[in-house]
Protein backbone atom coordinates (compact mmCIF):
# COMPACT_ATOMS: atom_id res chain seq x y z
CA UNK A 1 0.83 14.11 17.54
CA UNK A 2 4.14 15.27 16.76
CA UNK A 3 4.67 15.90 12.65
CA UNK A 4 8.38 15.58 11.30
CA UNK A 5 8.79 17.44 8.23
CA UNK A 6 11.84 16.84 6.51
CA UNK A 7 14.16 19.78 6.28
CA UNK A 8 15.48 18.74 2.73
CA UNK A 9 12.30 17.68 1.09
CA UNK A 10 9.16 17.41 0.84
CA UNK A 11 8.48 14.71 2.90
CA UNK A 12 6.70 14.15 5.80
CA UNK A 13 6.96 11.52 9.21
CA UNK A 14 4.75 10.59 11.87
CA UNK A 15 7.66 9.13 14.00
CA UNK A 16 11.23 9.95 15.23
CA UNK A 17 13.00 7.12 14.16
CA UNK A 18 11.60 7.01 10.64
CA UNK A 19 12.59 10.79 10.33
CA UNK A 20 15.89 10.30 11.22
CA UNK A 21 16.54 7.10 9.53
CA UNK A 22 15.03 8.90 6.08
CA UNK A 23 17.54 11.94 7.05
CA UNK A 24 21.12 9.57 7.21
CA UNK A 25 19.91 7.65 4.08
CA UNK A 26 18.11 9.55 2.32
CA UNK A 27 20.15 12.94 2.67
CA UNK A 28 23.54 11.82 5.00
CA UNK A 29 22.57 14.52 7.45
CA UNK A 30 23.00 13.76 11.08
CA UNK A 31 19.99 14.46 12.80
CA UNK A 32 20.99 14.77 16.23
CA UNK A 33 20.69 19.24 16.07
CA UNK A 34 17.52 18.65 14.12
CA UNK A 35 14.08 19.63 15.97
CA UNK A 36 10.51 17.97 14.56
CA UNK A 37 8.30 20.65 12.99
CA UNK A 38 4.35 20.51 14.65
CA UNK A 39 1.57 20.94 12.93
CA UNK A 40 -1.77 21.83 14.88
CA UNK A 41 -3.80 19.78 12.74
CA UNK A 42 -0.93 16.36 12.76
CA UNK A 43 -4.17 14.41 12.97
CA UNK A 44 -5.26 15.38 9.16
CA UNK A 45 -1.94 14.44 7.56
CA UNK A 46 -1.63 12.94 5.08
CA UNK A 47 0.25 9.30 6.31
CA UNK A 48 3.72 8.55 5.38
CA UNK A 49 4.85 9.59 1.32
CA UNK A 50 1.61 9.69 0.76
CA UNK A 51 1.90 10.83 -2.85
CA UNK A 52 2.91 7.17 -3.69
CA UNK A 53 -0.10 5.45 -2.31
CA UNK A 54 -2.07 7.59 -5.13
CA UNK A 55 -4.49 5.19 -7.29
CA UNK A 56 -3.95 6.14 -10.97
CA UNK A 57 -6.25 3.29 -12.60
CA UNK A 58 -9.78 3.90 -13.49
CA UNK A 59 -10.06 0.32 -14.40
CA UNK A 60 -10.08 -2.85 -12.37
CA UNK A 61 -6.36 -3.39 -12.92
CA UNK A 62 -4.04 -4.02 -10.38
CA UNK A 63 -1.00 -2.68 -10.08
CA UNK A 64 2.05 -4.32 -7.97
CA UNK A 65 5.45 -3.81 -7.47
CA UNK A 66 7.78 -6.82 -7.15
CA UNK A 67 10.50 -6.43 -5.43
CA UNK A 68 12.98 -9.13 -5.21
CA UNK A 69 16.71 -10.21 -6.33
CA UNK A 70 18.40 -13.62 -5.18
CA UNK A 71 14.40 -15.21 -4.77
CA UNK A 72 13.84 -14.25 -8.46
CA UNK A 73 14.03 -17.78 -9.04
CA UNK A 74 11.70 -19.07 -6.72
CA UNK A 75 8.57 -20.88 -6.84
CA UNK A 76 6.82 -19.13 -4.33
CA UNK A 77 7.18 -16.03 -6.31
CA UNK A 78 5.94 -17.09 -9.88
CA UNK A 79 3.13 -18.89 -8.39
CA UNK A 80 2.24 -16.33 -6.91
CA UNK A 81 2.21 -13.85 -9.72
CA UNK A 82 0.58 -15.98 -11.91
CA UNK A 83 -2.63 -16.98 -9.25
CA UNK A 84 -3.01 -12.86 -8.44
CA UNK A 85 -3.26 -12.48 -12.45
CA UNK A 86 -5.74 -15.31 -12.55
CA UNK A 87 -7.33 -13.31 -9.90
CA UNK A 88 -8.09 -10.16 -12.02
CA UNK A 89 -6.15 -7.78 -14.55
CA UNK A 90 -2.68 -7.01 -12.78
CA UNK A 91 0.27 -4.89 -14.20
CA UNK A 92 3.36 -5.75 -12.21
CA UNK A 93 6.64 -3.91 -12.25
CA UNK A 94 9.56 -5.54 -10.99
CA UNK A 95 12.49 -4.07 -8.94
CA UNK A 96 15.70 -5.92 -8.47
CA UNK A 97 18.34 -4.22 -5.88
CA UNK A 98 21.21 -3.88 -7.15
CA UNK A 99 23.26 -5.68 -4.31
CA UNK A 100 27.47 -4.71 -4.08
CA UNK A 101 30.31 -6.87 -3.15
CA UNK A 102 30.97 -6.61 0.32
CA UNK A 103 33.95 -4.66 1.16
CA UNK A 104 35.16 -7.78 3.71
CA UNK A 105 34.26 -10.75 1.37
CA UNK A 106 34.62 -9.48 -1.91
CA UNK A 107 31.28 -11.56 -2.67
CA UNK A 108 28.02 -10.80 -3.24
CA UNK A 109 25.54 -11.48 -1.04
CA UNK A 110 23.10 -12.33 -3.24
CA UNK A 111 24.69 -15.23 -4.62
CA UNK A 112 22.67 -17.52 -1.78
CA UNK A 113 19.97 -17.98 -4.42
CA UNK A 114 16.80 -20.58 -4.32
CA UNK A 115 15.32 -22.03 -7.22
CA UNK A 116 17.06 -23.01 -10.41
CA UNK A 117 20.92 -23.13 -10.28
CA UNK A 118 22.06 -19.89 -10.66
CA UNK A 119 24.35 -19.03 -14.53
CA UNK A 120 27.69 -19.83 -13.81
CA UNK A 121 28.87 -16.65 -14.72
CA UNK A 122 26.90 -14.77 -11.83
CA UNK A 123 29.78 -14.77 -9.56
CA UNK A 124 31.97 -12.61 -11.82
CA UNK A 125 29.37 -9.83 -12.56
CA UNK A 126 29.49 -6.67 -10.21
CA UNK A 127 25.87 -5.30 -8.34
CA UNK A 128 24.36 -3.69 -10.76
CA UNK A 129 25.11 -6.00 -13.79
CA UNK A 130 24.32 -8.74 -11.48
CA UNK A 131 20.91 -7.17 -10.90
CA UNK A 132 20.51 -6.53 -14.93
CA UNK A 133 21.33 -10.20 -15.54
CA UNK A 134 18.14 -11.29 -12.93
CA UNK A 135 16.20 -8.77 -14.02
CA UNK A 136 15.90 -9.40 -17.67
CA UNK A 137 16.01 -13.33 -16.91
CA UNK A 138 12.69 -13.06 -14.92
CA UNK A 139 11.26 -10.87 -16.93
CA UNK A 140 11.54 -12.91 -19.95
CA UNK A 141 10.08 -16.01 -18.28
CA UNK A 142 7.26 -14.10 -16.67
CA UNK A 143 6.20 -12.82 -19.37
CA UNK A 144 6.71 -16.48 -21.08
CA UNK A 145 4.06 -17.23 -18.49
CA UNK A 146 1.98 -14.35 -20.21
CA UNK A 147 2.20 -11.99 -17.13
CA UNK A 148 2.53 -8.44 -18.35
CA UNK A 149 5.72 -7.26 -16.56
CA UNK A 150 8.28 -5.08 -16.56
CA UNK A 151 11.60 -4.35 -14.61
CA UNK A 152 13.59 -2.04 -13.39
CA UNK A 153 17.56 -2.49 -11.21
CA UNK A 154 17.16 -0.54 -7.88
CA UNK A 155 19.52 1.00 -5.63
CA UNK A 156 21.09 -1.43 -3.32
CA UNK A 157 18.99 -0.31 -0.17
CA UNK A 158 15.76 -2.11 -0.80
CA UNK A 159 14.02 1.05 0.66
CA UNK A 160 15.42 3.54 -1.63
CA UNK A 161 14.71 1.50 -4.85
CA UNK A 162 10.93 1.22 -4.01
CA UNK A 163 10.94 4.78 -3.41
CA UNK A 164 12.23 5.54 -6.45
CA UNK A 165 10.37 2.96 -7.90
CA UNK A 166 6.51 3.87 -6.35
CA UNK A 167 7.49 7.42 -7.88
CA UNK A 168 6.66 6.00 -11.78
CA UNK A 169 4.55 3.44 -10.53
CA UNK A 170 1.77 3.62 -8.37
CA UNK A 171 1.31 0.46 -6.97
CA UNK A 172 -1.66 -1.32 -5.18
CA UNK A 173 0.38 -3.51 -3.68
CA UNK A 174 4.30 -4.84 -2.92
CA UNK A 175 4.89 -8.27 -3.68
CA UNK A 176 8.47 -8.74 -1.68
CA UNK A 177 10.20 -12.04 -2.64
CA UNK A 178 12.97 -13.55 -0.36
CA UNK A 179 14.77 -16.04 0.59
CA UNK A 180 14.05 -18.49 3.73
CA UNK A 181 13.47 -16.67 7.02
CA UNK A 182 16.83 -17.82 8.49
CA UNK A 183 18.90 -16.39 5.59
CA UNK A 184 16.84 -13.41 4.49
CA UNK A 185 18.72 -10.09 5.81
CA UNK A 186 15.04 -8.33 4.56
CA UNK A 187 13.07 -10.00 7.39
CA UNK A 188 15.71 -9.92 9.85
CA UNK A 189 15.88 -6.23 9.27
CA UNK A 190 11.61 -6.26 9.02
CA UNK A 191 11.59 -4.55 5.70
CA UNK A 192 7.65 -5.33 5.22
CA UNK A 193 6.84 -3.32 8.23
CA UNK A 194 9.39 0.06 7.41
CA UNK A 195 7.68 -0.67 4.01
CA UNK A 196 4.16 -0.49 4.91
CA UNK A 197 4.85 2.86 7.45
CA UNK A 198 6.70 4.48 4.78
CA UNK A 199 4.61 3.87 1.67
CA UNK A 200 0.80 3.53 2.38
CA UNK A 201 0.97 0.25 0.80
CA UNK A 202 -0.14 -3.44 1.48
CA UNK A 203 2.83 -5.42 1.56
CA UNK A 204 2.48 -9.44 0.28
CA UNK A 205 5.64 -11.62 1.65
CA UNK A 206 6.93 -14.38 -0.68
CA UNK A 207 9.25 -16.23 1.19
CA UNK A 208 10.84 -18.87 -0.47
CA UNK A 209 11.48 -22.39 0.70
């Protein structure tokens, strides 16, 4: 089996396509001239970033990262925080992408929320202040629930937040809230799967309704 170690890092891939896609986003290096390193023994590597799948409780607590930004407000979502707490001791941190105005539109994409009506003055905030606002509403009725949470804003790659993200927190689990199939650029782009080959982790989809 064929080992790609990443030139610039650390990092290590068991496929083509995931090298090359971590070298243009990760590092904006074309990896067309680049060659795969091999290692003879590929077969006892370590999988994928496996320094995030690391367990650092000694207890029973659970530890999941919530990713999520325009399905903040969804059902689906706090229902399902609140049953996996009911479940057993769980820690969650959340991560809200911090989406950008696209350069066609001049909206933001995340403004197709589900759930409550979003605050009226969502539509003149920018990415990241966008992503602040959500963040620190959900937060504050999650924990209202008595959920012990915290949050973070994210890059505006889904990918590249949780990376950053699994780096201070090693999660169990990613809880990945969206919006309905038909609307949700995350599954259409099947970010539970390059989630789950990247990280080591168990990935939980929350799609709203």
């Amino acid at each position: 089996m064929a080992v790609h170690q990443c030139s610039k890092c650390e990092l290590r891939f068991r496929s083509t396509s995931e090298y090359h896609d971590h070298l243009r986003m990760e590092h904006g290096v074309d990896p067309q001239n680049l060659d795969p390193i091999r290692y003879q023994s590929a077969t006892q590597q370590a999988p994928l970033y496996s320094d995030f799948v690391e367990k650092t409780s000694a207890d029973d607590t659970r530890r999941v990262l919530v990713v999520s930004n325009a399905a903040l407000r969804a059902q689906e979502l706090q229902q399902a925080l609140i049953r996996a707490a009911d479940e057993r001791p769980t820690v969650y941190r959340l991560v809200v992408p911090a989406v950008e105005r696209s350069p066609l539109t001049g909206e933001h994409s995340a403004y197709a929320t589900v759930g409550e009506v979003a605050h009226p003055e969502e539509h003149r905030l920018s990415g990241g202040t966008l992503a602040e606002h959500r963040r620190d509403e959900a937060v504050e009725r999650l924990r209202g629930e008595g959920l012990d949470i915290d949050g973070v804003v994210g890059d505006a790659d889904p990918l590249r937040a949780i990376q950053t993200a699994l780096r201070g927190f090693k999660a169990d689990e990613v809880f990945l809230g969206t919006l309905p199939r038909a609307r949700s650029s995350w599954l259409g782009a099947d970010l539970p799967t390059q989630i789950e080959r990247r990280y080591g982790v168990t990935v939980t989809v929350l799609e709203a309704v």
